[in-house]
N, C-alpha and C. Protein backbone atom coordinates (compact mmCIF):
# COMPACT_ATOMS: atom_id res chain seq x y z
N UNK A 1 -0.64 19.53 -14.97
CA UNK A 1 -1.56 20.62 -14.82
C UNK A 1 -2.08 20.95 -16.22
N UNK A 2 -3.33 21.10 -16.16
CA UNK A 2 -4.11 21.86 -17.62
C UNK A 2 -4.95 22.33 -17.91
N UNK A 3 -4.72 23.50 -18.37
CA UNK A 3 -5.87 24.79 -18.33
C UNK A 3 -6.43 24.61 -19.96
N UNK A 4 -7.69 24.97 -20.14
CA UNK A 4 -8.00 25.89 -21.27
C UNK A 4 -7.86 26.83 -21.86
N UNK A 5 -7.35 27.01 -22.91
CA UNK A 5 -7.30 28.40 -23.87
C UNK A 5 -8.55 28.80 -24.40
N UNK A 6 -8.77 29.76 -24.44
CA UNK A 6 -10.35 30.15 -25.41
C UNK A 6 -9.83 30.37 -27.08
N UNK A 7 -8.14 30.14 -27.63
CA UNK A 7 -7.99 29.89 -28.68
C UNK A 7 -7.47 28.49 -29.68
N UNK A 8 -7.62 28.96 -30.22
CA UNK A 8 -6.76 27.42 -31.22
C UNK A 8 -5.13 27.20 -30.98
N UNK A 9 -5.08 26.33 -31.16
CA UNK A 9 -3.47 25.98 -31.16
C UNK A 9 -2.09 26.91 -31.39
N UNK A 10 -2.57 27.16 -32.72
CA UNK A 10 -1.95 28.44 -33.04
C UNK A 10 -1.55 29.74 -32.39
N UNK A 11 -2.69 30.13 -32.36
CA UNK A 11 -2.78 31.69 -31.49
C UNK A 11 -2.52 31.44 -29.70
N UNK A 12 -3.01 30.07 -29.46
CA UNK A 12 -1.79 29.97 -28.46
C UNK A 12 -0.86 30.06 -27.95
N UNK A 13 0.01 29.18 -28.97
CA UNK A 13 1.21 29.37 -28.69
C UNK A 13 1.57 30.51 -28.79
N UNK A 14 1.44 31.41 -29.92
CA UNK A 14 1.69 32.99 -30.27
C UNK A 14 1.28 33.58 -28.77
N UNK A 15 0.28 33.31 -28.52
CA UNK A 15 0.45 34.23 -26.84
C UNK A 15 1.21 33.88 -26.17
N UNK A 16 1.56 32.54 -25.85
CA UNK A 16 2.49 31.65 -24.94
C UNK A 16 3.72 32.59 -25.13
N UNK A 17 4.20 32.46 -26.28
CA UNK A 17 5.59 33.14 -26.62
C UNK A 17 6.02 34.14 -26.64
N UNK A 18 4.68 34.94 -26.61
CA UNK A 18 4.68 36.52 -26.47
C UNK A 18 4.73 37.08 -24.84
N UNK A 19 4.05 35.91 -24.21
CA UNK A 19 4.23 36.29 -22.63
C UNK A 19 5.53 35.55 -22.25
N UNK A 20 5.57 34.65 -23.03
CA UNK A 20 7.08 33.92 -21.67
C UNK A 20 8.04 34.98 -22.46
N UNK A 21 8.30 35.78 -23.40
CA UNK A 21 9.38 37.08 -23.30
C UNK A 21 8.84 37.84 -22.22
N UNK A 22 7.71 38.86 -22.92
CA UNK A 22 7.63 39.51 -21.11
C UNK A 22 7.78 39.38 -20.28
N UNK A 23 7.41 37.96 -19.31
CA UNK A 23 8.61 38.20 -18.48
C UNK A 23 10.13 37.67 -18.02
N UNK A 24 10.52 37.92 -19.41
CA UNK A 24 12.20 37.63 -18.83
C UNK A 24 12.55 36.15 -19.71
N UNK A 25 11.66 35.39 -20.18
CA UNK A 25 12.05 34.03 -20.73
C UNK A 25 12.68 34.21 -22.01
N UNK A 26 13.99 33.56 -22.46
CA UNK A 26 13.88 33.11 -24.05
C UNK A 26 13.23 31.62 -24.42
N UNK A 27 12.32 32.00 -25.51
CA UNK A 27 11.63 31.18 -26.43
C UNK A 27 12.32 30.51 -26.77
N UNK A 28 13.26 29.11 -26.25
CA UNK A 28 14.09 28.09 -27.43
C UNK A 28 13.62 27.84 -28.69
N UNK A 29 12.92 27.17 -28.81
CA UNK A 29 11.94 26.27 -29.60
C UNK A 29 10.55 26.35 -29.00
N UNK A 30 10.07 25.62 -30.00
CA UNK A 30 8.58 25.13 -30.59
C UNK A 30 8.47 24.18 -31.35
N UNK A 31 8.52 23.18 -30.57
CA UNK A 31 7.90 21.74 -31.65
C UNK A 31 6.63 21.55 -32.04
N UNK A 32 6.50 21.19 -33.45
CA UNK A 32 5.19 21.10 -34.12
C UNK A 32 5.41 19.24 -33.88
N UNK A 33 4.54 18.94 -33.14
CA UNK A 33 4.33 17.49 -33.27
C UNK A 33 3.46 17.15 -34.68
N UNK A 34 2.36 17.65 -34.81
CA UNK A 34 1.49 17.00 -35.72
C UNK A 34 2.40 17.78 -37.15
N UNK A 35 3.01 18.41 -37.26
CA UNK A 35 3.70 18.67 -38.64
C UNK A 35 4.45 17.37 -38.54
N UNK A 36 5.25 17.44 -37.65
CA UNK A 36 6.33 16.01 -38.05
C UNK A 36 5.50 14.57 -38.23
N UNK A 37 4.31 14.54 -37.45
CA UNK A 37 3.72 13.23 -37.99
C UNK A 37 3.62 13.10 -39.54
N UNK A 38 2.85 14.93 -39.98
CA UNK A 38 2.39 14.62 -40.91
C UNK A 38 3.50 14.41 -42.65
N UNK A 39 4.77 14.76 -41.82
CA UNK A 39 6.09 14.68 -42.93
C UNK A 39 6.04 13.21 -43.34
N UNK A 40 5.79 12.40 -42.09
CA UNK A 40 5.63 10.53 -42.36
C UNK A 40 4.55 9.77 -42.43
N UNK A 41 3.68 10.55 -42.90
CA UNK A 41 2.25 10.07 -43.25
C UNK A 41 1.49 9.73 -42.78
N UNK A 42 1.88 9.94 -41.33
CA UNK A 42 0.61 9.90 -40.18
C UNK A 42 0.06 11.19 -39.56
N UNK A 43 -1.25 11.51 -39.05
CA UNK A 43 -1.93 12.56 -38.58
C UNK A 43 -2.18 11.90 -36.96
N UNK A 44 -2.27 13.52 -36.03
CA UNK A 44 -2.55 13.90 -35.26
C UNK A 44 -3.01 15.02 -35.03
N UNK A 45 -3.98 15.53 -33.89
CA UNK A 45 -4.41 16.45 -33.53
C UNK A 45 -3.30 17.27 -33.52
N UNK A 46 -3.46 18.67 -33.98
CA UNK A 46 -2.18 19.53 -33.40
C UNK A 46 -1.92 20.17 -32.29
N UNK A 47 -0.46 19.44 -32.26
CA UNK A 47 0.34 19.29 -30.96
C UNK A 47 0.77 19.78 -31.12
N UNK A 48 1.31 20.83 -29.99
CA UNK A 48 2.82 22.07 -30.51
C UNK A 48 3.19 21.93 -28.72
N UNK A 49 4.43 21.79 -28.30
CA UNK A 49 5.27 22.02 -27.32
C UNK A 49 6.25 23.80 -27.50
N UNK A 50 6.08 24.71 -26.67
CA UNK A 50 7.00 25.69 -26.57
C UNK A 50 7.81 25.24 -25.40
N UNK A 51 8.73 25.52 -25.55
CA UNK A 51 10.30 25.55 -24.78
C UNK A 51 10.72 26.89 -24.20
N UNK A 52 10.88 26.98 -23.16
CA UNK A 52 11.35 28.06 -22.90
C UNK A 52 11.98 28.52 -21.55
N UNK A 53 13.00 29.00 -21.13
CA UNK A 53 13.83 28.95 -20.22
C UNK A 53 14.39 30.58 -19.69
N UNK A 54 14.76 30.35 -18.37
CA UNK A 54 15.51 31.94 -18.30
C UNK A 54 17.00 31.13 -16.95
N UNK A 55 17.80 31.84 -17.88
CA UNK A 55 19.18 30.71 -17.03
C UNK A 55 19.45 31.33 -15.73
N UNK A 56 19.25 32.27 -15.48
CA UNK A 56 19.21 33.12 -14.48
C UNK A 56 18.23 32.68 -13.12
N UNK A 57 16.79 31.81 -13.51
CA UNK A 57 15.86 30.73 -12.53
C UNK A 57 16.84 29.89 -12.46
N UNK A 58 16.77 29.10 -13.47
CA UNK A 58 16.97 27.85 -14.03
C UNK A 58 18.77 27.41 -13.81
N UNK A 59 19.76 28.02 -13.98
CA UNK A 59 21.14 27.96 -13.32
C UNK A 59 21.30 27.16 -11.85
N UNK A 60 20.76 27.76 -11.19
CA UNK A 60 20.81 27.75 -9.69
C UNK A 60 20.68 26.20 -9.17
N UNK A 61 19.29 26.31 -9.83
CA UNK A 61 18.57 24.83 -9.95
C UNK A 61 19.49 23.57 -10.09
N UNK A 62 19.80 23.94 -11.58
CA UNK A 62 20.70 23.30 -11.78
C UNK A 62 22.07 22.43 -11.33
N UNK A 63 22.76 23.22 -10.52
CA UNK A 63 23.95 23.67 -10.04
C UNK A 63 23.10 22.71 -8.37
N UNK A 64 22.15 22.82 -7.97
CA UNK A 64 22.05 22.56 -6.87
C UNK A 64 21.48 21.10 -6.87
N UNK A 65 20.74 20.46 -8.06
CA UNK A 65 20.39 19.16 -8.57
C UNK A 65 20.40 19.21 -10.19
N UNK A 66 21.88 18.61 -10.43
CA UNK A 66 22.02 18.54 -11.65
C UNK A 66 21.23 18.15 -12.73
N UNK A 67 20.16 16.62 -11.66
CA UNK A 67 19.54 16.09 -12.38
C UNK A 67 18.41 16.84 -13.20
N UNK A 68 17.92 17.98 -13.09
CA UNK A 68 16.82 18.30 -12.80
C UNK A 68 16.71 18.92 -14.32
N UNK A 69 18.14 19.31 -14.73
CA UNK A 69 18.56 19.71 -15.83
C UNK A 69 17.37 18.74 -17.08
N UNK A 70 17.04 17.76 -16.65
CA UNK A 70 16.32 16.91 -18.47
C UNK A 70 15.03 17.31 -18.21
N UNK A 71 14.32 17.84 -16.89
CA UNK A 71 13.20 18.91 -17.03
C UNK A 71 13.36 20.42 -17.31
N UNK A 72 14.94 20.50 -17.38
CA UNK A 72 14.93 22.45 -18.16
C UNK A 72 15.04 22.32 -19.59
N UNK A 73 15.22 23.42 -20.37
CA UNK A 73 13.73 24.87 -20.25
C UNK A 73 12.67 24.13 -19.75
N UNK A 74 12.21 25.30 -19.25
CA UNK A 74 10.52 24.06 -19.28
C UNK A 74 9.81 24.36 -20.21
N UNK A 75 8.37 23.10 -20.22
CA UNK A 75 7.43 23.59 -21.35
C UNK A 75 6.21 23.49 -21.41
N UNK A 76 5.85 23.71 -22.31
CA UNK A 76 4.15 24.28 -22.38
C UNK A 76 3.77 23.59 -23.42
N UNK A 77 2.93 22.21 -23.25
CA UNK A 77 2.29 21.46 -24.13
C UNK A 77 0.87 22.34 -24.13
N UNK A 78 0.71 23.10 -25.90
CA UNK A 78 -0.75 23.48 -26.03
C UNK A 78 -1.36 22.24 -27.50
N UNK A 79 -2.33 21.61 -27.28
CA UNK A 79 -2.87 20.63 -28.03
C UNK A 79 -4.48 20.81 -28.66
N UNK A 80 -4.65 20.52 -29.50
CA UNK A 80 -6.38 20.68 -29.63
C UNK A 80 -7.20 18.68 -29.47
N UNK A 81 -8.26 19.14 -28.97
CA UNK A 81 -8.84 18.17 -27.74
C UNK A 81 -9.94 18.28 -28.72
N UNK A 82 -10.63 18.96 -29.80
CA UNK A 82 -11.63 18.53 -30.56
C UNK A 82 -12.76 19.93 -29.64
N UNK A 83 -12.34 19.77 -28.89
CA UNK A 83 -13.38 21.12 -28.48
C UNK A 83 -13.24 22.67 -28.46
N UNK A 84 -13.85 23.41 -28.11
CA UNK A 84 -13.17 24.81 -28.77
C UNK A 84 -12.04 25.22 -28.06
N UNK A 85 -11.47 26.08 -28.35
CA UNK A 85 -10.00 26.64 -28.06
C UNK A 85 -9.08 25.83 -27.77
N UNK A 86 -8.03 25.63 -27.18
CA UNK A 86 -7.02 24.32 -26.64
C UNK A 86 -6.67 24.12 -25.14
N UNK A 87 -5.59 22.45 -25.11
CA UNK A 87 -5.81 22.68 -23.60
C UNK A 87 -3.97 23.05 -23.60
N UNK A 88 -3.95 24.09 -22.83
CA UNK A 88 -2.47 24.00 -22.33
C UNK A 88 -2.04 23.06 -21.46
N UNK A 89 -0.88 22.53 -21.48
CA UNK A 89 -0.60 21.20 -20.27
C UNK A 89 1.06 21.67 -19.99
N UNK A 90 1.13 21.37 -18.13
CA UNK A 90 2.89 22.17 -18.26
C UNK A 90 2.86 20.79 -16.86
N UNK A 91 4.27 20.65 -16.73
CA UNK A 91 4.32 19.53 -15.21
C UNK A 91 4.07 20.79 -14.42
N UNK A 92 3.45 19.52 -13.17
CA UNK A 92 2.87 20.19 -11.79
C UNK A 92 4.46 20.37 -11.09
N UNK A 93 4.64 22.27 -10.34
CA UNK A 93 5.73 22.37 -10.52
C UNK A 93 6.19 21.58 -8.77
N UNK A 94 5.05 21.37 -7.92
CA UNK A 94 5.72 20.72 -6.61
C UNK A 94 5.71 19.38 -6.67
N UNK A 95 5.07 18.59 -7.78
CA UNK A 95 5.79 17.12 -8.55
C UNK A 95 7.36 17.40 -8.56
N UNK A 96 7.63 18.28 -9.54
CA UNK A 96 9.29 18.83 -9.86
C UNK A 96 9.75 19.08 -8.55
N UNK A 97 9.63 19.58 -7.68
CA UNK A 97 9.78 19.87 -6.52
C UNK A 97 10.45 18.21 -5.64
N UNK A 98 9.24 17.55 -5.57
CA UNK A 98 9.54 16.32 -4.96
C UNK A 98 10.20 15.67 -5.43
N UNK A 99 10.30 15.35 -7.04
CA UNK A 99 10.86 14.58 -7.65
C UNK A 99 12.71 14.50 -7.61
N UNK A 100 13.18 16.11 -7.22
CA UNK A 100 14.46 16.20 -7.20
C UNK A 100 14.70 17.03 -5.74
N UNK A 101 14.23 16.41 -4.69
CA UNK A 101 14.11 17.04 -2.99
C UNK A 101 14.52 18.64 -3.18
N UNK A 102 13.68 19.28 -4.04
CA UNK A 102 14.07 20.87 -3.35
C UNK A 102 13.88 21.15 -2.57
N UNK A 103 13.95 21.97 -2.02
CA UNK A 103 13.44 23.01 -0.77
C UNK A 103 12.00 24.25 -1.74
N UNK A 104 11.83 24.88 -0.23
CA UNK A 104 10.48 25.72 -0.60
C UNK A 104 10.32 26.84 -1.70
N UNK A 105 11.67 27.23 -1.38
CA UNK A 105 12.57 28.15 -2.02
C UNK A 105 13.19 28.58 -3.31
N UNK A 106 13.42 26.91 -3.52
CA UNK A 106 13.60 26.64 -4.97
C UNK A 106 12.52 26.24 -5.56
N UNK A 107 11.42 26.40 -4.99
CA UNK A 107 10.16 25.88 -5.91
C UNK A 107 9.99 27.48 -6.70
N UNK A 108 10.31 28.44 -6.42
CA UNK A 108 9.91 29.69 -6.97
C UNK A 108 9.62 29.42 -9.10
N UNK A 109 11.18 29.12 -9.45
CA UNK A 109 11.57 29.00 -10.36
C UNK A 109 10.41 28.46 -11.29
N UNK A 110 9.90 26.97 -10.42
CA UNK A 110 9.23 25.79 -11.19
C UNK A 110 7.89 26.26 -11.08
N UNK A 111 7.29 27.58 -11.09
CA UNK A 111 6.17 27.91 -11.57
C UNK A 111 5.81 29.00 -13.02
N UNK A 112 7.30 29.33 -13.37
CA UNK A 112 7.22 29.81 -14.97
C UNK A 112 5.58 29.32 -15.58
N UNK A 113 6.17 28.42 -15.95
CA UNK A 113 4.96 27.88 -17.20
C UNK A 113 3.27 28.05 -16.46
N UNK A 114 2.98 27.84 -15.26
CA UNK A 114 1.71 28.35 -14.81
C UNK A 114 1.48 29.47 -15.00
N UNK A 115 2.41 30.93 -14.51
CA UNK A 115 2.17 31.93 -14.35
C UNK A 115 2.15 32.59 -16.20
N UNK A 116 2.71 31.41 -16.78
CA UNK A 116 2.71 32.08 -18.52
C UNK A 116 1.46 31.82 -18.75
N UNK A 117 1.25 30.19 -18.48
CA UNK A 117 -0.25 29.86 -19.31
C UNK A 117 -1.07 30.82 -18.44
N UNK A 118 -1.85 31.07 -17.22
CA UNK A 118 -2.38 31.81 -16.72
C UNK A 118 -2.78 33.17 -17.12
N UNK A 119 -1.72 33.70 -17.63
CA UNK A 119 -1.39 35.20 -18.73
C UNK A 119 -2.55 34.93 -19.89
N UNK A 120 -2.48 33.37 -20.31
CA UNK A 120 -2.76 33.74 -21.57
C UNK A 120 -4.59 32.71 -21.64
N UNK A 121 -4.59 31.53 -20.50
CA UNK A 121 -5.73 31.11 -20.95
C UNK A 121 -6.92 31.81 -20.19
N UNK A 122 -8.36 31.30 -21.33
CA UNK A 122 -9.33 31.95 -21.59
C UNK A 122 -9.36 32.77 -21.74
N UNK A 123 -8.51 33.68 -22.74
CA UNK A 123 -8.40 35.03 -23.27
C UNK A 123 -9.35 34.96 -24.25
């Protein structure tokens, strides 16, 4: 799934992180992809991944398909595409759904990252 931001990379994520606390998420991390390219002398557009989880969704899940665990926290790829503002990108959460046979029920959880980016793109 991937929406547009009406900002840059940056101030993205800063919203990203500012909404997945409100409601209820901790912020793990934030990977700077294009910093680490640029530590080894290669460039990329900047890429930043936020991480972010609430164990209280995300437990249950767990506990009920262990596997499902190497898609938790979930995350929020925001990237710049050369055009204005950025694109946010998060997995489609009834992919996640199929991929580890949930039920309807447990799909609740696997829409975090929509309802964050949503908060925040075309602001």
């Amino acid at each position: 799934m991937t929406r547009r931001s009406a900002h840059d990379v940056a101030e993205t994520i800063s919203a990203l992180r500012a909404e997945a606390q409100r409601v209820g998420a901790a912020v793990v991390a934030v990977v700077d992809h294009a910093a680490a390219a640029r530590k080894v002398g290669l460039s990329m557009p900047d890429t930043q991944v936020i991480i972010f989880g609430n164990p209280q969704a995300g437990t249950p899940l767990m506990l009920a398909r262990p596997e499902i665990a190497i898609d938790l926290p979930m995350r929020l790829m925001v990237r710049d595409d050369g055009q204005p503002g950025a694109l946010i990108t998060w997995q489609d959460p009834t992919y996640l759904a199929q991929r580890y046979g949930l039920s309807a029920d447990q799909l609740a959880p696997l829409n975090a990252p929509a309802t964050v980016a949503s908060a925040v793109e075309g602001r």
